[in-house]
C-alpha atoms as a PDB file:
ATOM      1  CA  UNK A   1     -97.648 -36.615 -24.394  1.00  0.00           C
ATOM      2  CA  UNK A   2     -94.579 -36.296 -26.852  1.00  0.00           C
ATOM      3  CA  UNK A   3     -91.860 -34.408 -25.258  1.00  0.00           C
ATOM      4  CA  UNK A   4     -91.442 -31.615 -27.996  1.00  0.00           C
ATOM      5  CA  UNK A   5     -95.080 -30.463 -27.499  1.00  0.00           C
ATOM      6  CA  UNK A   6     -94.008 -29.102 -23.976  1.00  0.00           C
ATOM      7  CA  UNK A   7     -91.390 -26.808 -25.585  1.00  0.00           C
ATOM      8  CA  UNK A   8     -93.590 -24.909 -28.278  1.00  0.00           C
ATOM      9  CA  UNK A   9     -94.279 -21.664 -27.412  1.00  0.00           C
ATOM     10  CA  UNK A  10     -98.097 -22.313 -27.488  1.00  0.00           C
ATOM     11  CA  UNK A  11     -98.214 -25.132 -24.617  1.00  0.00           C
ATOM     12  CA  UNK A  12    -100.643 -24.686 -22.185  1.00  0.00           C
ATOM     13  CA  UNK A  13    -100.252 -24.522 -18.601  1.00  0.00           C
ATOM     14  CA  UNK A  14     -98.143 -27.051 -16.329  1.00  0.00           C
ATOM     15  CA  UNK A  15     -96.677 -28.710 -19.542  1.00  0.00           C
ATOM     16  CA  UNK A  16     -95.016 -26.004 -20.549  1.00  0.00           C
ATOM     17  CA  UNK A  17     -91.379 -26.439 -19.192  1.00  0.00           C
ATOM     18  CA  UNK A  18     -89.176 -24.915 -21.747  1.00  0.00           C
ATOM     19  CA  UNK A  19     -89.708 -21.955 -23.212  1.00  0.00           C
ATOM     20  CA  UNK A  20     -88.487 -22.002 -27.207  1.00  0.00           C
ATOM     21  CA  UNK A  21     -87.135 -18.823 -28.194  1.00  0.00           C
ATOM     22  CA  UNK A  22     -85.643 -19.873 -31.742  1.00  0.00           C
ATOM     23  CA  UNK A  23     -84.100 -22.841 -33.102  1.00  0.00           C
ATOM     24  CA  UNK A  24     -80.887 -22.314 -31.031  1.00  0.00           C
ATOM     25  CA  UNK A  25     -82.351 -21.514 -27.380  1.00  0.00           C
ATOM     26  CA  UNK A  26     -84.758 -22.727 -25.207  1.00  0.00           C
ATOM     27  CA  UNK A  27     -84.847 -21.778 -21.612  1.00  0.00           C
ATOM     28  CA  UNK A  28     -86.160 -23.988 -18.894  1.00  0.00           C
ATOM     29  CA  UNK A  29     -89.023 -22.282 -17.510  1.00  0.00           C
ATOM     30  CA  UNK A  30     -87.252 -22.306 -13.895  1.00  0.00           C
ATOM     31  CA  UNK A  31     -85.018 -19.453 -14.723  1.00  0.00           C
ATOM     32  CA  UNK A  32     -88.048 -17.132 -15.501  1.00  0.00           C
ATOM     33  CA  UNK A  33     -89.948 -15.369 -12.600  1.00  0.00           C
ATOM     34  CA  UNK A  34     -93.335 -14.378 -11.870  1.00  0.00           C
ATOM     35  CA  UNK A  35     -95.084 -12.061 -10.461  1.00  0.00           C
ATOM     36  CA  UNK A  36     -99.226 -11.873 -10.002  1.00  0.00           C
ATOM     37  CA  UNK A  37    -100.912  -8.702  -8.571  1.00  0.00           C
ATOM     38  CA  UNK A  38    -104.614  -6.947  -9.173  1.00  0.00           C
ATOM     39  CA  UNK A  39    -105.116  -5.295 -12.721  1.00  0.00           C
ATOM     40  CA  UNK A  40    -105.818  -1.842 -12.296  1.00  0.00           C
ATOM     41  CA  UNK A  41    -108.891  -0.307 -14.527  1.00  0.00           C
ATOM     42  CA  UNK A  42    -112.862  -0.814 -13.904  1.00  0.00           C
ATOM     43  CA  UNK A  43    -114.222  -4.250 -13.874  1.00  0.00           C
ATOM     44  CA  UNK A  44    -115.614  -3.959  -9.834  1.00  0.00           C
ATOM     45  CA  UNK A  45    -115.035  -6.765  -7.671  1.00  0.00           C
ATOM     46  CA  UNK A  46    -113.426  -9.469 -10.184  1.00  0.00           C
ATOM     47  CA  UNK A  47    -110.639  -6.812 -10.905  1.00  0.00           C
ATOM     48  CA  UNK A  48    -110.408  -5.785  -7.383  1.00  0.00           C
ATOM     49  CA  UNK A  49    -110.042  -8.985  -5.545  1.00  0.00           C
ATOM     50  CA  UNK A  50    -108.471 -10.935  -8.122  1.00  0.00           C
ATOM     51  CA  UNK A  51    -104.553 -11.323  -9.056  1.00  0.00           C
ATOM     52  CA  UNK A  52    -105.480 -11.705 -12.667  1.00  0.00           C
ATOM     53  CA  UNK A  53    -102.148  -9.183 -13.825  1.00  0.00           C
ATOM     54  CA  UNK A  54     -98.898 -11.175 -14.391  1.00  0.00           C
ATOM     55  CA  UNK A  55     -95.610 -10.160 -14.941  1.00  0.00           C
ATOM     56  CA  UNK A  56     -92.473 -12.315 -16.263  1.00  0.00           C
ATOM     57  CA  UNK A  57     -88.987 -11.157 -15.591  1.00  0.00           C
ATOM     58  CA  UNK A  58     -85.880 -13.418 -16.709  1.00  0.00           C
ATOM     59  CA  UNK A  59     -82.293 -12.595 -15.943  1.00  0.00           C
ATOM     60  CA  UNK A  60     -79.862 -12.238 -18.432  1.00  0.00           C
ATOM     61  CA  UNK A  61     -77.118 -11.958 -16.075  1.00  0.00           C
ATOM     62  CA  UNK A  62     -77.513 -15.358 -14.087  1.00  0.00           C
ATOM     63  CA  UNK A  63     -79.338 -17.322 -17.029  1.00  0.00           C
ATOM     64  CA  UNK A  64     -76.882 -20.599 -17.507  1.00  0.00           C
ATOM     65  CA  UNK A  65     -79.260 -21.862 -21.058  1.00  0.00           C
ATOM     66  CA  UNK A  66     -77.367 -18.710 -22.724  1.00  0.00           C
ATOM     67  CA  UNK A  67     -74.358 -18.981 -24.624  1.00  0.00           C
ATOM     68  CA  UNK A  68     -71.913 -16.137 -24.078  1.00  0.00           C
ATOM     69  CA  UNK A  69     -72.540 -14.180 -27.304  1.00  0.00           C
ATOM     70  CA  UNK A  70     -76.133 -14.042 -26.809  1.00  0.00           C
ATOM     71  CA  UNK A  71     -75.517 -13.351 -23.350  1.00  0.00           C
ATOM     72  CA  UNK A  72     -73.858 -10.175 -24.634  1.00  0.00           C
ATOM     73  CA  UNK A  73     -76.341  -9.351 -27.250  1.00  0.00           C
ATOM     74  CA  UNK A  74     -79.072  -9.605 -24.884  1.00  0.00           C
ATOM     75  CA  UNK A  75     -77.038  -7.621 -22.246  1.00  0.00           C
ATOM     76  CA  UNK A  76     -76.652  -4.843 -25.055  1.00  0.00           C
ATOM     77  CA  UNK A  77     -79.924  -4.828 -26.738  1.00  0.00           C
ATOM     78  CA  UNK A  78     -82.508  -5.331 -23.281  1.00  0.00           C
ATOM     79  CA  UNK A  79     -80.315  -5.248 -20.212  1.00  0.00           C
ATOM     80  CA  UNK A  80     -79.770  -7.340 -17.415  1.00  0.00           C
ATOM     81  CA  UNK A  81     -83.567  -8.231 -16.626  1.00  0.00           C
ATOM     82  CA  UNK A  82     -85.794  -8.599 -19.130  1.00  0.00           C
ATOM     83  CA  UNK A  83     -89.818  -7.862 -17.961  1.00  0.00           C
ATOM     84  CA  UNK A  84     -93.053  -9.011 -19.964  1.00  0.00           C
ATOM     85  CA  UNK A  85     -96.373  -8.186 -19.031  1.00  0.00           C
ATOM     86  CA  UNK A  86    -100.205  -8.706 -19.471  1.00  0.00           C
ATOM     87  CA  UNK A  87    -103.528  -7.451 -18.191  1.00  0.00           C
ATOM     88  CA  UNK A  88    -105.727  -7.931 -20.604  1.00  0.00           C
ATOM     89  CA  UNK A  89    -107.618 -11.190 -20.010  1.00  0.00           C
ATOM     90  CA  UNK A  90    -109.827 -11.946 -16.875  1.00  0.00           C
ATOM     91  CA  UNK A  91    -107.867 -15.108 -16.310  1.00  0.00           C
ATOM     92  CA  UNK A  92    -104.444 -14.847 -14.891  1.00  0.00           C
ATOM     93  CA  UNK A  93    -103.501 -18.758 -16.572  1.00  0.00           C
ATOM     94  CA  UNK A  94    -104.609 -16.895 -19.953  1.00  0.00           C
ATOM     95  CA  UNK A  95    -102.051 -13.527 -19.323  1.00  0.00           C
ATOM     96  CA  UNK A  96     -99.793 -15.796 -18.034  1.00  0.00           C
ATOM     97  CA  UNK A  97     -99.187 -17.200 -21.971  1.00  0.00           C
ATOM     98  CA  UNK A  98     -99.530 -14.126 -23.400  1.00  0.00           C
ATOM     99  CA  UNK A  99     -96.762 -12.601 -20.834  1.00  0.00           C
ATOM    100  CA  UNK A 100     -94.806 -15.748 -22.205  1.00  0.00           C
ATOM    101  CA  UNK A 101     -95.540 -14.987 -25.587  1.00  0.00           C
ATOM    102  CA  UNK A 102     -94.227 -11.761 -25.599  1.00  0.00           C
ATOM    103  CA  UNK A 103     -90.817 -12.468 -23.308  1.00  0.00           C
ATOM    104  CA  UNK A 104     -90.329 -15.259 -25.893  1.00  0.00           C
ATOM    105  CA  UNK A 105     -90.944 -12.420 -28.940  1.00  0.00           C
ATOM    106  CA  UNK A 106     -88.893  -9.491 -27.408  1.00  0.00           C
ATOM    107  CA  UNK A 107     -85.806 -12.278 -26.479  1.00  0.00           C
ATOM    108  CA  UNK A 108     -86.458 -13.508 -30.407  1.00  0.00           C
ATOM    109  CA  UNK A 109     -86.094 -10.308 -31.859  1.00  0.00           C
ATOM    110  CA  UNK A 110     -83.514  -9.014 -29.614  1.00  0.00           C
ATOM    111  CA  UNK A 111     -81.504 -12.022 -30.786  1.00  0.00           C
ATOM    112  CA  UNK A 112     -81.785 -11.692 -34.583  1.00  0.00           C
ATOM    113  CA  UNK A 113     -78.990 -10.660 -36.271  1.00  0.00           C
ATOM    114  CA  UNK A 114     -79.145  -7.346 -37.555  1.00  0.00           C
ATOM    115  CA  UNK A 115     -78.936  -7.239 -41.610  1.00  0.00           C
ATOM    116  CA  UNK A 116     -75.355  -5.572 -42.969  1.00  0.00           C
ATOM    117  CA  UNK A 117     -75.774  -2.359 -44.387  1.00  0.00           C
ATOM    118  CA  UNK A 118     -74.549  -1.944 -47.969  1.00  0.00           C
ATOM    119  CA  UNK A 119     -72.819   1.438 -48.927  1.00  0.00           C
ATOM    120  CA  UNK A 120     -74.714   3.022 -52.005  1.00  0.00           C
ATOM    121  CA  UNK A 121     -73.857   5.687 -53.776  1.00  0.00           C
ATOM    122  CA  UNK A 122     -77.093   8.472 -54.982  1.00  0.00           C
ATOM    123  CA  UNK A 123     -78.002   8.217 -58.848  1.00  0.00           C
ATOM    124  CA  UNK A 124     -77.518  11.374 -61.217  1.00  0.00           C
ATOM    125  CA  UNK A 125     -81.145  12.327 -60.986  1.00  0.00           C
ATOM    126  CA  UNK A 126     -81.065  12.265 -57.121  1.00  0.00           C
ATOM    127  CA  UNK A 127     -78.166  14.341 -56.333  1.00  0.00           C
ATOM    128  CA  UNK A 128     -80.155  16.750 -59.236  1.00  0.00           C
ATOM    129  CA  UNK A 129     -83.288  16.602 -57.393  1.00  0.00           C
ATOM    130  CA  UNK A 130     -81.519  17.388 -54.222  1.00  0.00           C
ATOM    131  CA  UNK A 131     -79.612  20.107 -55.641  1.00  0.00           C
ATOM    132  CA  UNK A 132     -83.092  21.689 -57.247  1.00  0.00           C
ATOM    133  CA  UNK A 133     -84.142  21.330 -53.490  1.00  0.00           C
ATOM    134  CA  UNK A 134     -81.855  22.804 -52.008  1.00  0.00           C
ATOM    135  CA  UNK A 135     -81.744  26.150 -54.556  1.00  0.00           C
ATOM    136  CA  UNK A 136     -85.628  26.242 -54.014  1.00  0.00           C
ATOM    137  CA  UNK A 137     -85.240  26.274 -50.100  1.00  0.00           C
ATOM    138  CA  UNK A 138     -82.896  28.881 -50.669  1.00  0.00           C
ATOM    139  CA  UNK A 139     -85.169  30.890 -52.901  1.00  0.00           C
ATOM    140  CA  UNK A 140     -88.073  31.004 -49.936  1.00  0.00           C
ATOM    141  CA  UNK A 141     -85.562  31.803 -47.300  1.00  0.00           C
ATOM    142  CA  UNK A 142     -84.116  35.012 -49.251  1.00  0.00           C
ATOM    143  CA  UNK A 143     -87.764  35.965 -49.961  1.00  0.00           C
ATOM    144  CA  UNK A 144     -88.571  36.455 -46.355  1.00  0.00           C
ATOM    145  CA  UNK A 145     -85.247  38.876 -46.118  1.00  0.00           C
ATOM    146  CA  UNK A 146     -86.155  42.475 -44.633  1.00  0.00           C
ATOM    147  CA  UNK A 147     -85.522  45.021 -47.860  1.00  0.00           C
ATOM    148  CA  UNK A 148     -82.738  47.048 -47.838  1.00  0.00           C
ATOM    149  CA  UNK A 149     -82.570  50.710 -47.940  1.00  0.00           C
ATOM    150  CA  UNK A 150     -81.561  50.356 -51.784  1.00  0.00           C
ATOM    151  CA  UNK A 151     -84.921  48.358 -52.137  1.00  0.00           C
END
């Protein structure tokens, strides 16, 4: 088996050592905890005596793959632990991935730079349209005024 195909995010079960979070991190699958326990909902005895729920936690805090910026971005955006969880399938090896899956997505996305905001400045016709707005809202609200005693 090529060593790459255990680091995609798709791998399957005990070849899956690394977990690929973008092209500049991969964490070692050591540093992420689990946690297996009874999904709640019908499904009678499968549901009940099986530990078919899992839950991934990985800590930001005590990670040693991160670097210290996205240490700090992580720390800002998710907090010190961050938890992923799934219930859905009947086979705890399937919500295992998909628990993976989605630490792997919500680490991606917490690490992606956020775009820079360019200042614009409103066009003619919008700062008219808001001004017609705003002398229309006006309009309504001294509509609903109580007469006066000269009225």
């Amino acid at each position: 088996m090529a060593e790459d195909e255990g680091e995609r995010a798709g791998a399957e079960g005990p070849y899956r050592d690394r977990l690929k979070v973008g092209r500049m991190l991969s964490i070692p699958i050591d540093e992420v905890e689990w946690w297996a326990g009874p999904s709640g909902g019908p499904g009678g005895q499968h549901a009940n005596r099986s530990n078919t729920r899992v839950e991934v936690r990985f800590d930001v805090e005590a990670s040693r793959s991160l670097g210290p910026r996205q240490r700090a971005r992580l720390l800002e955006r998710l907090g010190p632990v961050v938890r992923a969880g799934a219930s859905e399938e009947r086979s705890q090896a399937k919500n295992r991935e998909l628990a993976l899956d989605r630490l792997v997505s919500r680490l991606a996305e917490a690490l992606r730079p956020d775009r820079p905001r360019r200042p614009t400045t409103p066009s003619p016709s919008a700062r008219e349209r808001r001004l017609a707005e705003k002398h229309a809202r006006a309009d309504v609200k001294r509509g609903r005024a109580r007469p006066g005693p000269d009225d």
